[in-house]
Protein backbone atom coordinates (compact mmCIF):
# COMPACT_ATOMS: atom_id res chain seq x y z
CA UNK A 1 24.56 -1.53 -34.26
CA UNK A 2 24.38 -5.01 -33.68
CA UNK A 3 21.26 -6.11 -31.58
CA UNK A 4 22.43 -8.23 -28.31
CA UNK A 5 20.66 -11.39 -27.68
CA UNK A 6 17.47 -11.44 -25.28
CA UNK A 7 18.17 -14.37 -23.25
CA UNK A 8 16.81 -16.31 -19.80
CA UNK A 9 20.38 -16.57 -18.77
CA UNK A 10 22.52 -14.51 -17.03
CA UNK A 11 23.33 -11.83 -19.93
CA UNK A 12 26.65 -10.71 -20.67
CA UNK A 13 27.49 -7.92 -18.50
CA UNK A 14 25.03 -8.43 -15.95
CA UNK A 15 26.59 -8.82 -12.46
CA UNK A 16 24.70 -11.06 -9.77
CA UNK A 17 22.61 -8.71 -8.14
CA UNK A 18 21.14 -7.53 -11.53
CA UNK A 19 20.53 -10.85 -12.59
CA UNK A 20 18.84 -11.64 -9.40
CA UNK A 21 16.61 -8.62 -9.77
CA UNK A 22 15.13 -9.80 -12.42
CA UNK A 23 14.62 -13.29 -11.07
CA UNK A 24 12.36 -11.21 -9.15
CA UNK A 25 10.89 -9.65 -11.55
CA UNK A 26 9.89 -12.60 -13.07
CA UNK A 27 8.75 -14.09 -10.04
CA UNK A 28 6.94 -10.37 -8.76
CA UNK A 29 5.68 -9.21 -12.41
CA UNK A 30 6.21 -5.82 -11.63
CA UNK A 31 9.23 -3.21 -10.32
CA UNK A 32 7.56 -2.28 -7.34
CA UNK A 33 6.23 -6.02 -5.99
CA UNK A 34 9.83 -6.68 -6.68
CA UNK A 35 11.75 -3.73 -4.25
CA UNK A 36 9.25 -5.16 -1.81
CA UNK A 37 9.57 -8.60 -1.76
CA UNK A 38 13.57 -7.79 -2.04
CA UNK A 39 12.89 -5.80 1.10
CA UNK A 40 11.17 -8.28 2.77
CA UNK A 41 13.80 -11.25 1.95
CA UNK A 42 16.35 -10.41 3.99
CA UNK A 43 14.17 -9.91 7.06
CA UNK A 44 11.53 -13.47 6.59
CA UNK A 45 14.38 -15.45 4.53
CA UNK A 46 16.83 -15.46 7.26
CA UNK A 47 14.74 -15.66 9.93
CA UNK A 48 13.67 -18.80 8.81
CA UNK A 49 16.16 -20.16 6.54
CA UNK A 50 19.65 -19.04 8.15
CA UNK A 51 21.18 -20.92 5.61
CA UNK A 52 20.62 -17.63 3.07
CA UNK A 53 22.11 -15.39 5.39
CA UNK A 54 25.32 -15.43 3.44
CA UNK A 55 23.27 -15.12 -0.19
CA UNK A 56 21.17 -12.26 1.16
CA UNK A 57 24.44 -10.66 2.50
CA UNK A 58 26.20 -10.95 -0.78
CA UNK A 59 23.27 -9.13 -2.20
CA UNK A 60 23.02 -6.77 -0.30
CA UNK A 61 20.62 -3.76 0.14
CA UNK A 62 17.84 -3.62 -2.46
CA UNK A 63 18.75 -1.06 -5.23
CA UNK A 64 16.36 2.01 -5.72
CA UNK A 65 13.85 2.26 -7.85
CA UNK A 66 15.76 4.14 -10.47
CA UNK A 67 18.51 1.87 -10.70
CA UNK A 68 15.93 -0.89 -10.58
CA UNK A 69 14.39 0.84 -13.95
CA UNK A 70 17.55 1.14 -15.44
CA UNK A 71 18.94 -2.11 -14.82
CA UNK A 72 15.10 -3.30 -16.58
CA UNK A 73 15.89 -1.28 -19.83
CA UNK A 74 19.25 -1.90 -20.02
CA UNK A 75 18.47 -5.99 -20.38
CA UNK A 76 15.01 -5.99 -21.76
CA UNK A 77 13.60 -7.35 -18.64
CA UNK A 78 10.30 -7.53 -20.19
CA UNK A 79 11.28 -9.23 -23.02
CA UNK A 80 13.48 -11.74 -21.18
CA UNK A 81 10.46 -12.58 -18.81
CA UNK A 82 7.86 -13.21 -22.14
CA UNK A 83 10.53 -15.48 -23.25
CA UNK A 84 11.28 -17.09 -19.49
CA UNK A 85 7.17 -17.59 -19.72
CA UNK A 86 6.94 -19.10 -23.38
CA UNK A 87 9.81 -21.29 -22.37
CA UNK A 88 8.09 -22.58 -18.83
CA UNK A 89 4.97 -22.75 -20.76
CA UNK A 90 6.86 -25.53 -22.72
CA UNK A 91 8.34 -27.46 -20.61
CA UNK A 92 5.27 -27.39 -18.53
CA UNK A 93 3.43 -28.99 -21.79
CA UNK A 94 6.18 -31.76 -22.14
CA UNK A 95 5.66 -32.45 -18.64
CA UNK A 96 1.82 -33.01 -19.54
CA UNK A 97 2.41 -34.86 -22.34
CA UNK A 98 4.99 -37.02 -20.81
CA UNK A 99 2.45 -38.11 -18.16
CA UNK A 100 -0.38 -38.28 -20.25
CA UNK A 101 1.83 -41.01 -21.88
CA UNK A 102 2.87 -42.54 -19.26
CA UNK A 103 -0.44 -42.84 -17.59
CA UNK A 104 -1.96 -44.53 -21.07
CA UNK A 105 1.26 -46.96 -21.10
CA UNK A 106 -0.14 -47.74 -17.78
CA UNK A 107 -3.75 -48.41 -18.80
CA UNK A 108 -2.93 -50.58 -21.48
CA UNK A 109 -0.49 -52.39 -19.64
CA UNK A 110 -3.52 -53.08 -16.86
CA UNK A 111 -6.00 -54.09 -19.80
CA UNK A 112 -3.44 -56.90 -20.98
CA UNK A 113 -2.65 -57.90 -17.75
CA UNK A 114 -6.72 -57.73 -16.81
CA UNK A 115 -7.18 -59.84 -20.42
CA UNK A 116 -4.86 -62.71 -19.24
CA UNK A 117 -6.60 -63.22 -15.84
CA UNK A 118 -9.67 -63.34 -17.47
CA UNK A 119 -8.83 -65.80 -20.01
């Protein structure tokens, strides 16, 4: 049986809403932080974003818990979310890096400048 591939993206098979579950799974780290923050988008996200009416709507209701811990086997959400963290880890350490260059490119580009007035 060939293995499928564990990845951040939407996985093959994997309609909208399931995909969006575990968004929130990611974002919750656990089933039940996720059913209620589902629960409580559709309430506080349209109340003060109307904008997501039409997103929340094409959601719909939050699944139950069941289907929420099938739809978590059935594409490795735990997996997928150690690999979503590894790869934000990353970019979050090029980000660092980037500045930290940037911000020495800076410096030395002060000391020359600060070198030339004092000449």
């Amino acid at each position: 049986m060939k293995q499928e591939k564990i990845t951040t993206l939407k996985m093959p098979g994997e309609t909208e809403k399931e995909y969006t579950a575990w968004l929130f799974y990611c974002g919750t780290g656990s089933i039940d932080k996720l059913l209620r923050a589902w629960k409580g988008v559709d309430q506080t996200l349209t109340e003060t974003r109307p904008e997501l009416v039409g997103i929340v709507g094409r959601l719909g209701e939050p699944p139950s818990r069941t289907t929420i811990v099938e739809w978590s086997k059935k594409f490795h959400w735990v997996k997928r979310t150690d690999l979503k963290l590894t790869r934000d880890s990353e970019i979050l350490q090029e980000e660092i890096e980037k500045r930290r260059r940037e911000e020495a490119e800076k410096l030395t580009e002060a000391f020359r400048n600060l070198k030339k007035i004092i000449k």
